[in-house]
C-alpha atoms as a PDB file:
ATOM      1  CA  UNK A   1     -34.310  15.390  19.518  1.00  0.00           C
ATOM      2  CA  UNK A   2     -35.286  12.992  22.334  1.00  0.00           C
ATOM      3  CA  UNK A   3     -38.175  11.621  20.213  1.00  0.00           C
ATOM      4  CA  UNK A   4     -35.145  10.642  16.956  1.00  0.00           C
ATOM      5  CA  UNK A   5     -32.730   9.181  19.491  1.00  0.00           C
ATOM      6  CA  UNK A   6     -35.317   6.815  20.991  1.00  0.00           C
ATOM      7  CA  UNK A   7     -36.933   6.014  17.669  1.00  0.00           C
ATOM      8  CA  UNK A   8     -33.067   5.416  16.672  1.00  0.00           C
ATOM      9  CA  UNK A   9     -31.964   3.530  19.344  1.00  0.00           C
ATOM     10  CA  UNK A  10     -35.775   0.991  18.899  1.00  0.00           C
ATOM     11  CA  UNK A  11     -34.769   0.770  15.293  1.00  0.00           C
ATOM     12  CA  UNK A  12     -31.293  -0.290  16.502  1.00  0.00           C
ATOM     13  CA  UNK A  13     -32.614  -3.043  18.613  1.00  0.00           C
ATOM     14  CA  UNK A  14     -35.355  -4.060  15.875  1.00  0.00           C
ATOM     15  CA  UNK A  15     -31.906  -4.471  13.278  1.00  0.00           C
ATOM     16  CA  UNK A  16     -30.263  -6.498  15.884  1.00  0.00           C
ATOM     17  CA  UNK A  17     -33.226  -8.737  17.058  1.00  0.00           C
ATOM     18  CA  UNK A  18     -33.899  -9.663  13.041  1.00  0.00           C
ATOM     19  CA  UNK A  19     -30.264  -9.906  12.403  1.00  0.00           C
ATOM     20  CA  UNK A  20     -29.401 -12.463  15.240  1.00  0.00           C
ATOM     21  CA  UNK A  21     -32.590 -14.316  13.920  1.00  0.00           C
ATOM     22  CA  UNK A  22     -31.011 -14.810  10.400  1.00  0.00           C
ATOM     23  CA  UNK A  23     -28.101 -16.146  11.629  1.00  0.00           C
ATOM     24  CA  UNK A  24     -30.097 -18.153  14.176  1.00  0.00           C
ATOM     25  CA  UNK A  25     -32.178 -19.504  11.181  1.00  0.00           C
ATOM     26  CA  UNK A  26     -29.507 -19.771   8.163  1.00  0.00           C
ATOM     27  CA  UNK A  27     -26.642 -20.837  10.655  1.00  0.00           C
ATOM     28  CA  UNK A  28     -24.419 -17.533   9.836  1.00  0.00           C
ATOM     29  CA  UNK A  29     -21.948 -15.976  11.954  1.00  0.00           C
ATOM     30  CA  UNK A  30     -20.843 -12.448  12.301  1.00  0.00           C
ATOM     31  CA  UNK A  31     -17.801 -12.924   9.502  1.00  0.00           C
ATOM     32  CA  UNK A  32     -20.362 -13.899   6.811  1.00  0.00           C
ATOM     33  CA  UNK A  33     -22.766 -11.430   7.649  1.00  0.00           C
ATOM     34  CA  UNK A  34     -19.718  -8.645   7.675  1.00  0.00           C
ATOM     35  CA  UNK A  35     -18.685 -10.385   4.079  1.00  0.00           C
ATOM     36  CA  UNK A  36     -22.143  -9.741   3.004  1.00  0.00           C
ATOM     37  CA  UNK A  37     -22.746  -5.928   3.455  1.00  0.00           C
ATOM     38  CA  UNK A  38     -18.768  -5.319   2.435  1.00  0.00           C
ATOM     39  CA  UNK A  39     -19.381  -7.555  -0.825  1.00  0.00           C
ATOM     40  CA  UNK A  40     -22.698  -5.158  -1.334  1.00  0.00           C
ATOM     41  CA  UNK A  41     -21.009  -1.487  -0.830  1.00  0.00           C
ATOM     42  CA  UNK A  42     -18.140  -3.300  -3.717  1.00  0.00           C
ATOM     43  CA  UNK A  43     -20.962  -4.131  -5.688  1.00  0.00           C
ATOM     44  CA  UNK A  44     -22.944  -0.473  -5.413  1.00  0.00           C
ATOM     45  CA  UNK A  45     -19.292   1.503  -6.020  1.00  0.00           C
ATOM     46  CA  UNK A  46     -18.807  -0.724  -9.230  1.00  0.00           C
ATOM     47  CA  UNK A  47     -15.558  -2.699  -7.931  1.00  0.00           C
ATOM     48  CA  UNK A  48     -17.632  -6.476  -8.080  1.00  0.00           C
ATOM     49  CA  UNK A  49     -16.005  -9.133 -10.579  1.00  0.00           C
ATOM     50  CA  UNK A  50     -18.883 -10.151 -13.040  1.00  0.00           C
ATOM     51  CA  UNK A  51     -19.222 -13.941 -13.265  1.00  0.00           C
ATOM     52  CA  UNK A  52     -21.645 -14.303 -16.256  1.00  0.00           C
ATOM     53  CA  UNK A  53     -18.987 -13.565 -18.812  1.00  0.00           C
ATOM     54  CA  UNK A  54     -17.068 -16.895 -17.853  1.00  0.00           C
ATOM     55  CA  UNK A  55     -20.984 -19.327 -17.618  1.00  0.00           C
ATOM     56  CA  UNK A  56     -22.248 -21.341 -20.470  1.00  0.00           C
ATOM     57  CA  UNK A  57     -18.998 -21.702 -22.375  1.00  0.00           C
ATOM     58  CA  UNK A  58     -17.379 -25.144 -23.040  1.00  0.00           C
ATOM     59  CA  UNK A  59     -13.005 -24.987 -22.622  1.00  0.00           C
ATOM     60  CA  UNK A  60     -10.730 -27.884 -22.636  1.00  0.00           C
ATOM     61  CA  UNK A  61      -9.259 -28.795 -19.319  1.00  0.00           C
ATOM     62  CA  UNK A  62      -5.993 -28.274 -18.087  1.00  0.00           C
ATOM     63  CA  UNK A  63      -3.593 -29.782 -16.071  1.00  0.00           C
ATOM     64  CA  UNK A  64      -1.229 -28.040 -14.129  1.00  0.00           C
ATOM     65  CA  UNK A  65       2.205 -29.078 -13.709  1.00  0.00           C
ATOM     66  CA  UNK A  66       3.601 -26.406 -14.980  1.00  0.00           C
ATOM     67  CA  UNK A  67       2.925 -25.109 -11.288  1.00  0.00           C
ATOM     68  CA  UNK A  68       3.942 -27.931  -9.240  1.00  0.00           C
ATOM     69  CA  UNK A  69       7.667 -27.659 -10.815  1.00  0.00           C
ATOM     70  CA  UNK A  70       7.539 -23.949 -10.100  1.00  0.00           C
ATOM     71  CA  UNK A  71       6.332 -25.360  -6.499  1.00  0.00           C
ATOM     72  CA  UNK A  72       8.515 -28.157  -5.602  1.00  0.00           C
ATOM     73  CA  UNK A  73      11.602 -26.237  -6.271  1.00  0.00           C
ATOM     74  CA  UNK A  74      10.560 -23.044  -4.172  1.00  0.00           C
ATOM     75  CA  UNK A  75       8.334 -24.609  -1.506  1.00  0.00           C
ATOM     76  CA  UNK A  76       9.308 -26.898   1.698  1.00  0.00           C
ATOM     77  CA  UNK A  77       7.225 -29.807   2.294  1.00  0.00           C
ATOM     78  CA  UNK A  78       6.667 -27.543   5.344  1.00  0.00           C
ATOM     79  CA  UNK A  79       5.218 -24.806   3.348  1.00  0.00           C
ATOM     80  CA  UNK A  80       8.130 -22.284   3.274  1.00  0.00           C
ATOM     81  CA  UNK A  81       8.234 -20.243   0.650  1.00  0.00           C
ATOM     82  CA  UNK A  82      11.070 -19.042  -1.417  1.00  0.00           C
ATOM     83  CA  UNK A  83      10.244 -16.053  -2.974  1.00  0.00           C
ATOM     84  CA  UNK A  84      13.724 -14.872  -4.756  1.00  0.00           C
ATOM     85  CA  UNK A  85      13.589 -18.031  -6.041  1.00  0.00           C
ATOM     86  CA  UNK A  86       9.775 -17.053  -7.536  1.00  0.00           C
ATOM     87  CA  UNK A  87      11.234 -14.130  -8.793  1.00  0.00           C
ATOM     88  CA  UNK A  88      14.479 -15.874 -10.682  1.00  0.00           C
ATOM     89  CA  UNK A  89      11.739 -18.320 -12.324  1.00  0.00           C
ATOM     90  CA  UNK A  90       9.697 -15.230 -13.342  1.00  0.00           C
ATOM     91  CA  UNK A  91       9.263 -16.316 -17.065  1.00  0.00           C
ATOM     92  CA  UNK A  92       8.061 -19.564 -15.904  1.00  0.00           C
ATOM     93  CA  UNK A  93       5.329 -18.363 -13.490  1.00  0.00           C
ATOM     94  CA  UNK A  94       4.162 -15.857 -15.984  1.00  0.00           C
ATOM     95  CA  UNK A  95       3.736 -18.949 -18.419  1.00  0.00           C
ATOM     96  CA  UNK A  96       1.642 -20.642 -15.953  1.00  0.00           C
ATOM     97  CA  UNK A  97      -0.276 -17.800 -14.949  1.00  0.00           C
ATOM     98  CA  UNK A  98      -1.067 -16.988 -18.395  1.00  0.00           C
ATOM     99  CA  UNK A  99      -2.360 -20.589 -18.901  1.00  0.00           C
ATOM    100  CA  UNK A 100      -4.500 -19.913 -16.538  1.00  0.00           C
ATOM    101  CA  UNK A 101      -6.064 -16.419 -17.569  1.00  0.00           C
ATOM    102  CA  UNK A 102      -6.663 -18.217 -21.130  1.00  0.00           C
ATOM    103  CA  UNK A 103      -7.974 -21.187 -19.675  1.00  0.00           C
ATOM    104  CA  UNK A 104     -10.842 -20.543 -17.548  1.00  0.00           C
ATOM    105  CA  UNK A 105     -13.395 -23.235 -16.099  1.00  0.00           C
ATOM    106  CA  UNK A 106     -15.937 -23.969 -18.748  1.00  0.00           C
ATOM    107  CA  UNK A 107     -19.913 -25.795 -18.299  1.00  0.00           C
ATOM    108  CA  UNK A 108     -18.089 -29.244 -19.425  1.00  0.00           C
ATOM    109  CA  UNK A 109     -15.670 -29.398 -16.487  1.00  0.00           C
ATOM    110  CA  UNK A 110     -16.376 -31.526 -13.669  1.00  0.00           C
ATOM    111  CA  UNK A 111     -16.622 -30.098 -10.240  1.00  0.00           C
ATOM    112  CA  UNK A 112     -12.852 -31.667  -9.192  1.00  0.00           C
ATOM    113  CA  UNK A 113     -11.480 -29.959 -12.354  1.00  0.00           C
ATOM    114  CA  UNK A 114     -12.878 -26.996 -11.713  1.00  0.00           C
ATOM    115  CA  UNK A 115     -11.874 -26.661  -7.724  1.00  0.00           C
ATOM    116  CA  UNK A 116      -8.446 -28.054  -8.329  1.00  0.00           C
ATOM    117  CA  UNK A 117      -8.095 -24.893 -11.492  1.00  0.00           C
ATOM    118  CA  UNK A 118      -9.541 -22.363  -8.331  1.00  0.00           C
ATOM    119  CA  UNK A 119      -7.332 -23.659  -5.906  1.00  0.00           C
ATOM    120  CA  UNK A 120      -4.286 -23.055  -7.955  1.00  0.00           C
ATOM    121  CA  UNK A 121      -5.257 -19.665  -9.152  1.00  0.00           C
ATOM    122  CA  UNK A 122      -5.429 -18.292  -6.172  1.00  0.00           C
ATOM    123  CA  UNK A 123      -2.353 -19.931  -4.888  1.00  0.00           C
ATOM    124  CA  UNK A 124      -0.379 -19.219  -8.035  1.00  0.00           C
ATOM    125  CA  UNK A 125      -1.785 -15.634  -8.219  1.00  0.00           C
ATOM    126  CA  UNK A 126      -0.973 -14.688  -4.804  1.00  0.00           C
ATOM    127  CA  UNK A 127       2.547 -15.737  -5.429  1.00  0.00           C
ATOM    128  CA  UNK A 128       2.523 -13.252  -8.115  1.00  0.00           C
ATOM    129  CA  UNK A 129       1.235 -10.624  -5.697  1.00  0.00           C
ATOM    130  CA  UNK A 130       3.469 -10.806  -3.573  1.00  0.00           C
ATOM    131  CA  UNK A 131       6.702 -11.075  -6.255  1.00  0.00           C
ATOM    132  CA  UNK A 132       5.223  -8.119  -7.773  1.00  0.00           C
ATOM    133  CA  UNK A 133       5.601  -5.879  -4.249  1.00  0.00           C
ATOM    134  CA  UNK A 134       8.709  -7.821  -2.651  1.00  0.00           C
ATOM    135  CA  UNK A 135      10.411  -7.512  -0.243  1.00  0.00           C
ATOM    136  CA  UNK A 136       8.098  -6.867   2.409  1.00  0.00           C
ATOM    137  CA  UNK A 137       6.883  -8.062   5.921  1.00  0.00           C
ATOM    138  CA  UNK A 138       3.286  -9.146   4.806  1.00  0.00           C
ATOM    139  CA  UNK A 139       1.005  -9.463   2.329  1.00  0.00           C
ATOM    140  CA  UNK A 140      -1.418  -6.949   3.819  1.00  0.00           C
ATOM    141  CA  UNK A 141       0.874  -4.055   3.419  1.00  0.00           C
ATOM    142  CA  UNK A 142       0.153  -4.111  -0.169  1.00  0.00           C
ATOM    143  CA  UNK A 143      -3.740  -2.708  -0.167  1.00  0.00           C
ATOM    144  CA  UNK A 144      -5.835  -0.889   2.254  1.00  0.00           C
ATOM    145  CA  UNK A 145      -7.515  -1.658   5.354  1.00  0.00           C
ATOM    146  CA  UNK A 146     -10.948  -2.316   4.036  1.00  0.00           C
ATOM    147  CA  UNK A 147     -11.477  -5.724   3.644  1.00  0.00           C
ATOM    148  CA  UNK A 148     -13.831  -6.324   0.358  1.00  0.00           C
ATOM    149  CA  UNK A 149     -13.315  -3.346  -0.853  1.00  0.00           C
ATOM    150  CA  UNK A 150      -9.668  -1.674  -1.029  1.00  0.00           C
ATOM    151  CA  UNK A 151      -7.447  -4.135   0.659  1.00  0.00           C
ATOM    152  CA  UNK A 152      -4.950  -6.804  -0.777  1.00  0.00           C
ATOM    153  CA  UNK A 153      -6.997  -9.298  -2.040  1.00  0.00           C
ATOM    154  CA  UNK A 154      -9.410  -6.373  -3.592  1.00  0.00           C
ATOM    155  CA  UNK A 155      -6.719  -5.467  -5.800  1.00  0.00           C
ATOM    156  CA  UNK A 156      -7.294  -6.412  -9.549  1.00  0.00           C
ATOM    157  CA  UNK A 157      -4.294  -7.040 -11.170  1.00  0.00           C
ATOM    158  CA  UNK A 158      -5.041 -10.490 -13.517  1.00  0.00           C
ATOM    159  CA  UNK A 159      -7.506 -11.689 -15.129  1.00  0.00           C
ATOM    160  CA  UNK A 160      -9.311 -14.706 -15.695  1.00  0.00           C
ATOM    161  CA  UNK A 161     -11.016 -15.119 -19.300  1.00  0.00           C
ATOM    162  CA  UNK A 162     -11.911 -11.583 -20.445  1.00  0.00           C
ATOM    163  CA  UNK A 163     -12.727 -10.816 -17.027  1.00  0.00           C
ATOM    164  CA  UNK A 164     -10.353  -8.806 -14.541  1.00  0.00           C
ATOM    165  CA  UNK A 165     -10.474 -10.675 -11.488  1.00  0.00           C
ATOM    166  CA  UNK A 166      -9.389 -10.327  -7.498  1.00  0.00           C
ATOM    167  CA  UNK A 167      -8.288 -12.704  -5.058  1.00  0.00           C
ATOM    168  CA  UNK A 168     -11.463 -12.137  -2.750  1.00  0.00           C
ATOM    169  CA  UNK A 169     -13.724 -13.016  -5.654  1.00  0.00           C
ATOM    170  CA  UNK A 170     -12.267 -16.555  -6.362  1.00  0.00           C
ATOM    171  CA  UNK A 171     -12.165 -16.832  -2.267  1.00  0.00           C
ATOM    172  CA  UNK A 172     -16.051 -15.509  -1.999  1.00  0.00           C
ATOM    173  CA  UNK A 173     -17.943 -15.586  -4.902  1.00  0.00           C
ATOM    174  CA  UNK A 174     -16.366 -19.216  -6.162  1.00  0.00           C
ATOM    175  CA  UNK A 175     -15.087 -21.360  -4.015  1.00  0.00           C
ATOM    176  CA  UNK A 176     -17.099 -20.905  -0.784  1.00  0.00           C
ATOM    177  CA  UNK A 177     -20.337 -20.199  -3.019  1.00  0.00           C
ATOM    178  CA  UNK A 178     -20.036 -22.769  -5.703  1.00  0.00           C
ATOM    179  CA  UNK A 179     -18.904 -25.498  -4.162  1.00  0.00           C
ATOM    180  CA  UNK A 180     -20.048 -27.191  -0.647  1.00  0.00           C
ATOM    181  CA  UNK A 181     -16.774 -28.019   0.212  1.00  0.00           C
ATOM    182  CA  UNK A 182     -15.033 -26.331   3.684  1.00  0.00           C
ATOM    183  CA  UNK A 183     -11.506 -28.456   3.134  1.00  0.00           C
ATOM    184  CA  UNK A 184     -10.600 -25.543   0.839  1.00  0.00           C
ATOM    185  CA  UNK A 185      -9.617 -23.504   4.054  1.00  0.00           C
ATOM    186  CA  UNK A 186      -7.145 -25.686   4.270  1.00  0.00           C
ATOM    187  CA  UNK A 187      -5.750 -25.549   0.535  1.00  0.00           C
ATOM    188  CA  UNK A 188      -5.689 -21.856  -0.693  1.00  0.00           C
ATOM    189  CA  UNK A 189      -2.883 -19.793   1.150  1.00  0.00           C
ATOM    190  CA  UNK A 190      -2.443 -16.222   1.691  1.00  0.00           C
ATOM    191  CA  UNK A 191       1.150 -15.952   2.447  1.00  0.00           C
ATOM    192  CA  UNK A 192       1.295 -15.414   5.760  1.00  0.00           C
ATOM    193  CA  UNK A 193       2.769 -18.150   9.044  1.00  0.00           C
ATOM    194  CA  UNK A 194      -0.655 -18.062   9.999  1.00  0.00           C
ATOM    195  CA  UNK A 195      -2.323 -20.120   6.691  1.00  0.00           C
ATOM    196  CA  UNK A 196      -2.448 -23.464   5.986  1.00  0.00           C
ATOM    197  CA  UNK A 197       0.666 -24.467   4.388  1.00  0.00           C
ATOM    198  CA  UNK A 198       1.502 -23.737   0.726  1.00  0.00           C
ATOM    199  CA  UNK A 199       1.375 -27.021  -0.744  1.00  0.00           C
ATOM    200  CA  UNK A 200       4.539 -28.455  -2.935  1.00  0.00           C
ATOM    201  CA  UNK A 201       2.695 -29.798  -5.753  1.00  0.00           C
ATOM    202  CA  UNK A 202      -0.804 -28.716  -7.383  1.00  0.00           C
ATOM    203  CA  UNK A 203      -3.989 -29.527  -6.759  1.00  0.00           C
ATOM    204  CA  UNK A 204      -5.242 -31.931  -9.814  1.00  0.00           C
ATOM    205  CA  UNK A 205      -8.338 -33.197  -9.988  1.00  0.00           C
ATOM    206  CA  UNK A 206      -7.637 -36.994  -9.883  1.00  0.00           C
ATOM    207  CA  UNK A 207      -5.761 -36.583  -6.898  1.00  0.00           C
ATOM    208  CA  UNK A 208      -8.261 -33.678  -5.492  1.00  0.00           C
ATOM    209  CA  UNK A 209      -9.609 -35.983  -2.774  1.00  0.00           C
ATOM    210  CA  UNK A 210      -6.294 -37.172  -1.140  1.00  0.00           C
ATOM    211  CA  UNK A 211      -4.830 -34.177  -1.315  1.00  0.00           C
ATOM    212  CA  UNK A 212      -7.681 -31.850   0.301  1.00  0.00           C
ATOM    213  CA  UNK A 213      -7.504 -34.531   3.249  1.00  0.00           C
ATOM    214  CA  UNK A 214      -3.796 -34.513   3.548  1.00  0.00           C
ATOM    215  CA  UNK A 215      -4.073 -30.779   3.812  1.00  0.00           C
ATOM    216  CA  UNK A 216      -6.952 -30.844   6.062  1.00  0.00           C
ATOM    217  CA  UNK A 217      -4.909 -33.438   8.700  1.00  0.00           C
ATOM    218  CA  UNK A 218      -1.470 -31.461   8.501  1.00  0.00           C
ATOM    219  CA  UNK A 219      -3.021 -28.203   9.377  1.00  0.00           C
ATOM    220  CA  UNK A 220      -5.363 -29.461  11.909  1.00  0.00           C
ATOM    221  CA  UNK A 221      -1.919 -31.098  13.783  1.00  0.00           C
ATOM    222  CA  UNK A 222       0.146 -28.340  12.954  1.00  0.00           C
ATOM    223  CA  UNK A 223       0.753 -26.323  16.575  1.00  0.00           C
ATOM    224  CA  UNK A 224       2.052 -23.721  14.953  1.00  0.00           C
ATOM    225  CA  UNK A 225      -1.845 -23.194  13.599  1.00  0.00           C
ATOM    226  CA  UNK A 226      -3.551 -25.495  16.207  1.00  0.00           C
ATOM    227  CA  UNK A 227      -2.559 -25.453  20.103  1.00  0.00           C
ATOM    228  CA  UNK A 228      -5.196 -28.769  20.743  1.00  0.00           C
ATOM    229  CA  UNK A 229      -4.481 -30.911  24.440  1.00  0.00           C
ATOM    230  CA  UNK A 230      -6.238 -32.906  26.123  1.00  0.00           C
ATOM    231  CA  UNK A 231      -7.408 -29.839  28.716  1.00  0.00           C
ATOM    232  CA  UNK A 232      -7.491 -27.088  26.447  1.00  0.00           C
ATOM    233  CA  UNK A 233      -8.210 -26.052  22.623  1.00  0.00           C
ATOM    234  CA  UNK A 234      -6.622 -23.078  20.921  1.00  0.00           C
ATOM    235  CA  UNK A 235      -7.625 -23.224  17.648  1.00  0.00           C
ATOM    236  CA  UNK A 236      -6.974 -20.839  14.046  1.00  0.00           C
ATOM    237  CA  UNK A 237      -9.375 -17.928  13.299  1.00  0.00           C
ATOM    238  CA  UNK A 238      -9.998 -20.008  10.638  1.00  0.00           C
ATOM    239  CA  UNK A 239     -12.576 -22.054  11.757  1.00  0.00           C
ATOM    240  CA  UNK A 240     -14.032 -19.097  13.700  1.00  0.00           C
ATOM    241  CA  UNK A 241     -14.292 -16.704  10.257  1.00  0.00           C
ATOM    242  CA  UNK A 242     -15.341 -19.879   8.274  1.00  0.00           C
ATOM    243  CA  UNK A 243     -17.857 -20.984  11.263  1.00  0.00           C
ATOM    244  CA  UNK A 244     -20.580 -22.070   8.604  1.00  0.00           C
ATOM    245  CA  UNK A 245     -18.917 -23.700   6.080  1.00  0.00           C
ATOM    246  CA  UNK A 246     -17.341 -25.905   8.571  1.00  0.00           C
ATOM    247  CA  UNK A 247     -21.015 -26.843   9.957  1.00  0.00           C
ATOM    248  CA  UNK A 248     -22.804 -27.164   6.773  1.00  0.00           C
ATOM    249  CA  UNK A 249     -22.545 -31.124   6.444  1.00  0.00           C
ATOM    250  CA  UNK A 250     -20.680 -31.933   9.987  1.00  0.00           C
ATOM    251  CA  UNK A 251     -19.458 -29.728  12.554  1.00  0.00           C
ATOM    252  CA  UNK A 252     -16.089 -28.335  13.634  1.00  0.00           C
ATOM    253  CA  UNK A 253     -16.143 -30.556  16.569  1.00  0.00           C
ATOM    254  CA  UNK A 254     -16.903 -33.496  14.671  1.00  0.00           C
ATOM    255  CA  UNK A 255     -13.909 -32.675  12.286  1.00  0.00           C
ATOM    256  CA  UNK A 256     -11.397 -32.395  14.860  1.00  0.00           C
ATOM    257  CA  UNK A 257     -12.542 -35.301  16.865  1.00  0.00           C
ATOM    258  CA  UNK A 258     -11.508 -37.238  13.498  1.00  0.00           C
ATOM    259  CA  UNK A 259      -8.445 -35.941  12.706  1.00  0.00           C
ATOM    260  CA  UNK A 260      -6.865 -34.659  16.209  1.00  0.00           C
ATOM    261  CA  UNK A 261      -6.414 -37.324  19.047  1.00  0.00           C
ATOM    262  CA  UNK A 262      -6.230 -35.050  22.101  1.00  0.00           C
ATOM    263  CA  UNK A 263      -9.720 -32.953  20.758  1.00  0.00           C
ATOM    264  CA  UNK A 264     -12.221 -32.880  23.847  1.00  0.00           C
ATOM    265  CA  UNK A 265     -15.203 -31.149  22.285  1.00  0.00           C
ATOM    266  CA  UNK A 266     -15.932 -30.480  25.960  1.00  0.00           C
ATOM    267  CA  UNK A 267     -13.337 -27.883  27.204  1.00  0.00           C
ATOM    268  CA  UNK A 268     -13.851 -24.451  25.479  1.00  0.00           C
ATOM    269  CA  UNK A 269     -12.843 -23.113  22.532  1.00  0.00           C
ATOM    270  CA  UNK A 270     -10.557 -20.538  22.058  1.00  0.00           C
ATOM    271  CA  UNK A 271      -8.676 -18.545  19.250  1.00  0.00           C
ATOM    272  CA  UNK A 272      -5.149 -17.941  18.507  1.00  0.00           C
ATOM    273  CA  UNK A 273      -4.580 -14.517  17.296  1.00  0.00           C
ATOM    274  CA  UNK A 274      -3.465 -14.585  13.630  1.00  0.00           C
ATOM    275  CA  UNK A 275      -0.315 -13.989  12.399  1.00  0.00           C
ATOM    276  CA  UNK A 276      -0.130 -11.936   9.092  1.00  0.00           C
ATOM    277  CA  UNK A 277       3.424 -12.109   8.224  1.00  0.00           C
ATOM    278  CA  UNK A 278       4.867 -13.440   5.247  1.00  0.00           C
ATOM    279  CA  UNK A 279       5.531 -17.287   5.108  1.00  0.00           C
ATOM    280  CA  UNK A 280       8.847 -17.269   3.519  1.00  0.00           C
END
């Protein structure tokens, strides 16, 4: 029995030596590594979205301001949500939503049209979510507490194409995979205080550029998300789950230097526990 515990506890240390390498060498953090083996137990108990259905077909683009009317009359500049209001304009979001289901991203789209369609569907999808189950206190009492694999965003109740879709693949699989771009933790909202605000008008892709920027400043200054001074810096869990999309072409530091006055990349970094309840 002694001989199995040590042999254990040496393969133990071997997994954690060669695990802190990875990250050393690929730049990962704990969250992605967590992501990975939770996305890989979904993928062995047959709960993974398959992709390949929705590659090498060509679709017409779509514009979509269908949502931002849905949006400007049930969302504050400030991100508030209105969700009775949601509910009264149900015919109207289904519309949308449907556009979206029969309109997926196809090989001819450029990137901006396709982030700006990913954007929106999760935005406009979690709306529907949470319609679907209100009232409640937060989005998280919907599912389980396994992320990737039975919570809220694991659920999969639409469909995109053919294919029946969740929120955690567009998150995962699309948008943080496909496309080098960390600004969208700043865009897609999970209706809760602690997200970056819902914007009031939809992401299109001619706009794309000026609007993941204005998103990007507004949450970085928000304190209600940021608590940044001159001596000390309290910042979201976002940029400490997201660690390595953030440093993939800059650095955290170097993004809140730009867009925060009072930044000192000198005093120590700490995180501001999350707040999960619903943004309304």
């Amino acid at each position: 029995m002694k001989k199995v515990l040590k042999y254990m506890f040496f393969a133990l240390l071997t997994f954690i030596f060669l695990l802190v390498g990875y990250m050393k060498i690929t730049g990962t953090n704990v969250n992605d590594v967590g992501l990975f083996v939770l996305s890989k137990i979904k993928q062995i108990k047959g709960n993974s979205v398959d992709l390949s259905a929705l590659e090498g077909k060509e679709t017409p683009t779509m514009t979509h301001e269908a949502w931002t009317n849905l949006l400007k009359r049930n969302v504050t500049t400030l991100g508030k949500v209105n969700y009775k209001g949601f509910i009264e304009a149900k015919d109207s979001l289904d519309l949308y939503l449907n556009e979206l289901t029969t309109h997926p991203p196809g090989k001819n789209w450029n990137e901006a049209d396709q982030l700006a369609y990913w954007i929106n569907a999760y935005n406009a999808f979690t709306v529907k979510l949470i319609i679907d189950h209100y009232p409640l206190k937060s989005i998280k009492d919907i599912g389980g507490n396994y992320p990737m694999i039975n919570s809220s965003w694991d659920i999969k109740f639409f469909k995109i194409g053919e294919v029946d879709f969740d929120l955690n693949t567009i998150e995962h699989a699309i948008l943080r995979k496909k496309f080098s771009e960390p600004r969208i933790h700043f865009a897609i909202n999970c209706a809760s205080f602690s997200c970056p605000k819902l914007r009031n008008e939809a992401f299109e892709a001619a706009q794309l550029e000026q609007q993941l920027e204005e998103q990007t400043i507004f949450f970085i200054n928000n304190s209600d998300k940021n608590l940044i001074t001159k001596k000390a810096n309290q910042l979201s869990q976002i940029f400490e789950w997201f660690e390595s999309d953030f440093n993939k072409n800059t650095s955290i530091s170097a993004l809140l230097t730009k867009h925060h006055s009072k930044f000192n990349p000198k005093n120590k970094i700490e995180y501001l526990e999350y707040d999960w309840t619903l943004n309304e």
